[in-house]
C-alpha atoms as a PDB file:
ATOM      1  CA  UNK A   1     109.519 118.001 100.203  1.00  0.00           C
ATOM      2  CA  UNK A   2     107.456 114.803 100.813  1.00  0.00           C
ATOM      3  CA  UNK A   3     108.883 113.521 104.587  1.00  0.00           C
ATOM      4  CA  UNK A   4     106.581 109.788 103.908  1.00  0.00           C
ATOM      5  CA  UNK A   5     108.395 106.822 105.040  1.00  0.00           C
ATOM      6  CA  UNK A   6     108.326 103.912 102.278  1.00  0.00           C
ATOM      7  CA  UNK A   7     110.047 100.914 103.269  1.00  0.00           C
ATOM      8  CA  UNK A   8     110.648  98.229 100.192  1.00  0.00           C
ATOM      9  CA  UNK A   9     111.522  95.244 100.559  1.00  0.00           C
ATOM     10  CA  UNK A  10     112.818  92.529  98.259  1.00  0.00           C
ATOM     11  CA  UNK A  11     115.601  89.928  97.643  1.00  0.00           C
ATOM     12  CA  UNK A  12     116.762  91.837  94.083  1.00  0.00           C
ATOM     13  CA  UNK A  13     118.628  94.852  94.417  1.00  0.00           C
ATOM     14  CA  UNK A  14     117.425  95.358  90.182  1.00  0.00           C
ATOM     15  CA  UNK A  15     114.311  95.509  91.827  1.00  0.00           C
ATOM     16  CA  UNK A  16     114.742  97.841  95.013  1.00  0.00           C
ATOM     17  CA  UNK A  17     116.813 100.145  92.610  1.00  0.00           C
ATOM     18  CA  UNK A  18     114.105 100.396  89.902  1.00  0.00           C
ATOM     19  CA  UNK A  19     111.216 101.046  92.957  1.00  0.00           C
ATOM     20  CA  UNK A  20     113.368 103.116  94.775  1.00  0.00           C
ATOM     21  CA  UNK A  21     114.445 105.295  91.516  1.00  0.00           C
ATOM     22  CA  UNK A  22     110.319 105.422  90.391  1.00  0.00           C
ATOM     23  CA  UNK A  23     109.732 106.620  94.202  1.00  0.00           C
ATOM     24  CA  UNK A  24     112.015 109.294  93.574  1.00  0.00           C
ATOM     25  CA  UNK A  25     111.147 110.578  90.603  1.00  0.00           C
ATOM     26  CA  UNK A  26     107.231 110.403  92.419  1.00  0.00           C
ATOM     27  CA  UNK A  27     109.116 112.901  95.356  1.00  0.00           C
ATOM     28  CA  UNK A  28     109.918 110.302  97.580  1.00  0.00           C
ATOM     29  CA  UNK A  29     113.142 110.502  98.745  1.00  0.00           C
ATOM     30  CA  UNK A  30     112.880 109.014 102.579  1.00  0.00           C
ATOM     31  CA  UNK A  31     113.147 105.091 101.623  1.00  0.00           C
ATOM     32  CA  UNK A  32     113.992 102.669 103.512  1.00  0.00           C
ATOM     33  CA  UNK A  33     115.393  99.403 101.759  1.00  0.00           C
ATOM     34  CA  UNK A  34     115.169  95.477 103.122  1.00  0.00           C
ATOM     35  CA  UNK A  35     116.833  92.457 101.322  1.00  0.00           C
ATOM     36  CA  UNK A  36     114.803  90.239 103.203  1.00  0.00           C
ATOM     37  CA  UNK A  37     112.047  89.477 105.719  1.00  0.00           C
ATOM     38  CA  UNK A  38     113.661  89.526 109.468  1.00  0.00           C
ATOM     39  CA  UNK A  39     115.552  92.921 108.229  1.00  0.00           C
ATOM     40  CA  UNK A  40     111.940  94.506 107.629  1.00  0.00           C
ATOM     41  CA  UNK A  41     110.574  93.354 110.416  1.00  0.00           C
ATOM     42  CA  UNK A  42     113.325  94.468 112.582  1.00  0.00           C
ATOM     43  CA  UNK A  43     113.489  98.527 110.501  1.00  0.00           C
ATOM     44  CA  UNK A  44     109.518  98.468 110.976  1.00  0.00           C
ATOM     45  CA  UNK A  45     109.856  98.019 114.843  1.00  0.00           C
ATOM     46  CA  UNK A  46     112.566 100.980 114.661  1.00  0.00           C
ATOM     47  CA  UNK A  47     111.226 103.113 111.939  1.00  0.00           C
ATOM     48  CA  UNK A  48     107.541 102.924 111.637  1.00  0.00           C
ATOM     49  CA  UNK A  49     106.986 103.588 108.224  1.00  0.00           C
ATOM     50  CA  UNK A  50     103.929 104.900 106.475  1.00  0.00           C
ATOM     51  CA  UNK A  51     104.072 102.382 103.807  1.00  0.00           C
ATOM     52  CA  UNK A  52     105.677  98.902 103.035  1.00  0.00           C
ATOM     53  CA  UNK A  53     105.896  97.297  99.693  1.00  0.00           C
ATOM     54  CA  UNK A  54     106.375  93.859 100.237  1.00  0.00           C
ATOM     55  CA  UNK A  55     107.941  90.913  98.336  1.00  0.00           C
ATOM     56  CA  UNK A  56     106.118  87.688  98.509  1.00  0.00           C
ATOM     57  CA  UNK A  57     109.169  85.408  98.186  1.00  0.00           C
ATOM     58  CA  UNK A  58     112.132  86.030 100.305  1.00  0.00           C
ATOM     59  CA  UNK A  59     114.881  84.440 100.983  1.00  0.00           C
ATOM     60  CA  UNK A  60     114.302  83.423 105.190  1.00  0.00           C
ATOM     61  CA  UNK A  61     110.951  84.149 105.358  1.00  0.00           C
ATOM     62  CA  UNK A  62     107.858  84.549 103.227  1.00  0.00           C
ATOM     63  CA  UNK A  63     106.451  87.941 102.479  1.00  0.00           C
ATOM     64  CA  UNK A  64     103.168  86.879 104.227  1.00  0.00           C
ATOM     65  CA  UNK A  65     104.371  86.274 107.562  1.00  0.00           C
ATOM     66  CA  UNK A  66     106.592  89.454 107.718  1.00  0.00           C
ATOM     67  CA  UNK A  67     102.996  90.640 107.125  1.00  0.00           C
ATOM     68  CA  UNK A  68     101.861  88.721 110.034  1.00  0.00           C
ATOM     69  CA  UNK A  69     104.638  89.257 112.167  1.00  0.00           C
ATOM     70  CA  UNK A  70     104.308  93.113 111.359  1.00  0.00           C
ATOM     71  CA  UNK A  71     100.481  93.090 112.331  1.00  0.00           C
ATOM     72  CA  UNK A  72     101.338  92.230 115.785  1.00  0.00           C
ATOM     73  CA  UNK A  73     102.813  95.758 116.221  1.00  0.00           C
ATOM     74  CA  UNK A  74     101.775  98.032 113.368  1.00  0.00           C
ATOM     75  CA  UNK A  75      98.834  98.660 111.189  1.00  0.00           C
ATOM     76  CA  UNK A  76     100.851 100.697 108.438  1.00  0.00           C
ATOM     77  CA  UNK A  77      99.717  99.952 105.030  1.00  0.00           C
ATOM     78  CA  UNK A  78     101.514  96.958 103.181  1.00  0.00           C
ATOM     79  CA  UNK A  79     101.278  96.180  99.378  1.00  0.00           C
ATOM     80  CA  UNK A  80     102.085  93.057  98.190  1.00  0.00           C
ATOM     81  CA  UNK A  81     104.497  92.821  95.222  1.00  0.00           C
ATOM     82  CA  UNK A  82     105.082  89.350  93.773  1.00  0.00           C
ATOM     83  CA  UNK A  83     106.001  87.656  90.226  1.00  0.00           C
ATOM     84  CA  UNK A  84     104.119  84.631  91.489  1.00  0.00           C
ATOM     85  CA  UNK A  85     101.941  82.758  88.677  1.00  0.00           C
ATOM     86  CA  UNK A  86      99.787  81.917  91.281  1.00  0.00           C
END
């Protein structure tokens, strides 16, 4: 069984369910989910995950400076998911 920690984080549970259910279908089962960016910063300090997929647009603040605030404390890997145009 595949013990990686993926934390996901995003403001639409249509879209945590739909990563977390393509996760587990991958063999990842230990997934941590965040509806927004001071909730993932705050799981990251407690959990350390091995992974983050990160929303760009959140509802308090941006996906880039959870990025930043992470950074000061962890150098997990973090991929950006966004519907931006730009």
């Amino acid at each position: 069984m595949n013990e990686y920690k993926i934390m996901i984080v995003d403001d639409e549970p249509d879209i945590l369910n739909l990563l977390e259910k393509a996760l587990n279908i991958e063999g990842f089962f230990n997934i941590i989910r965040a509806e927004n960016g001071l909730t993932a910063v705050d799981a990251c300090k407690q959990i350390s995950p091995d992974i983050i997929i990160l929303d760009v647009m959140l509802p308090d603040i941006d996906g880039y400076e959870v990025c930043k605030r992470i950074r000061q404390f962890s150098h997990c890997p973090i991929l950006f998911l966004s519907s931006k145009n730009d």
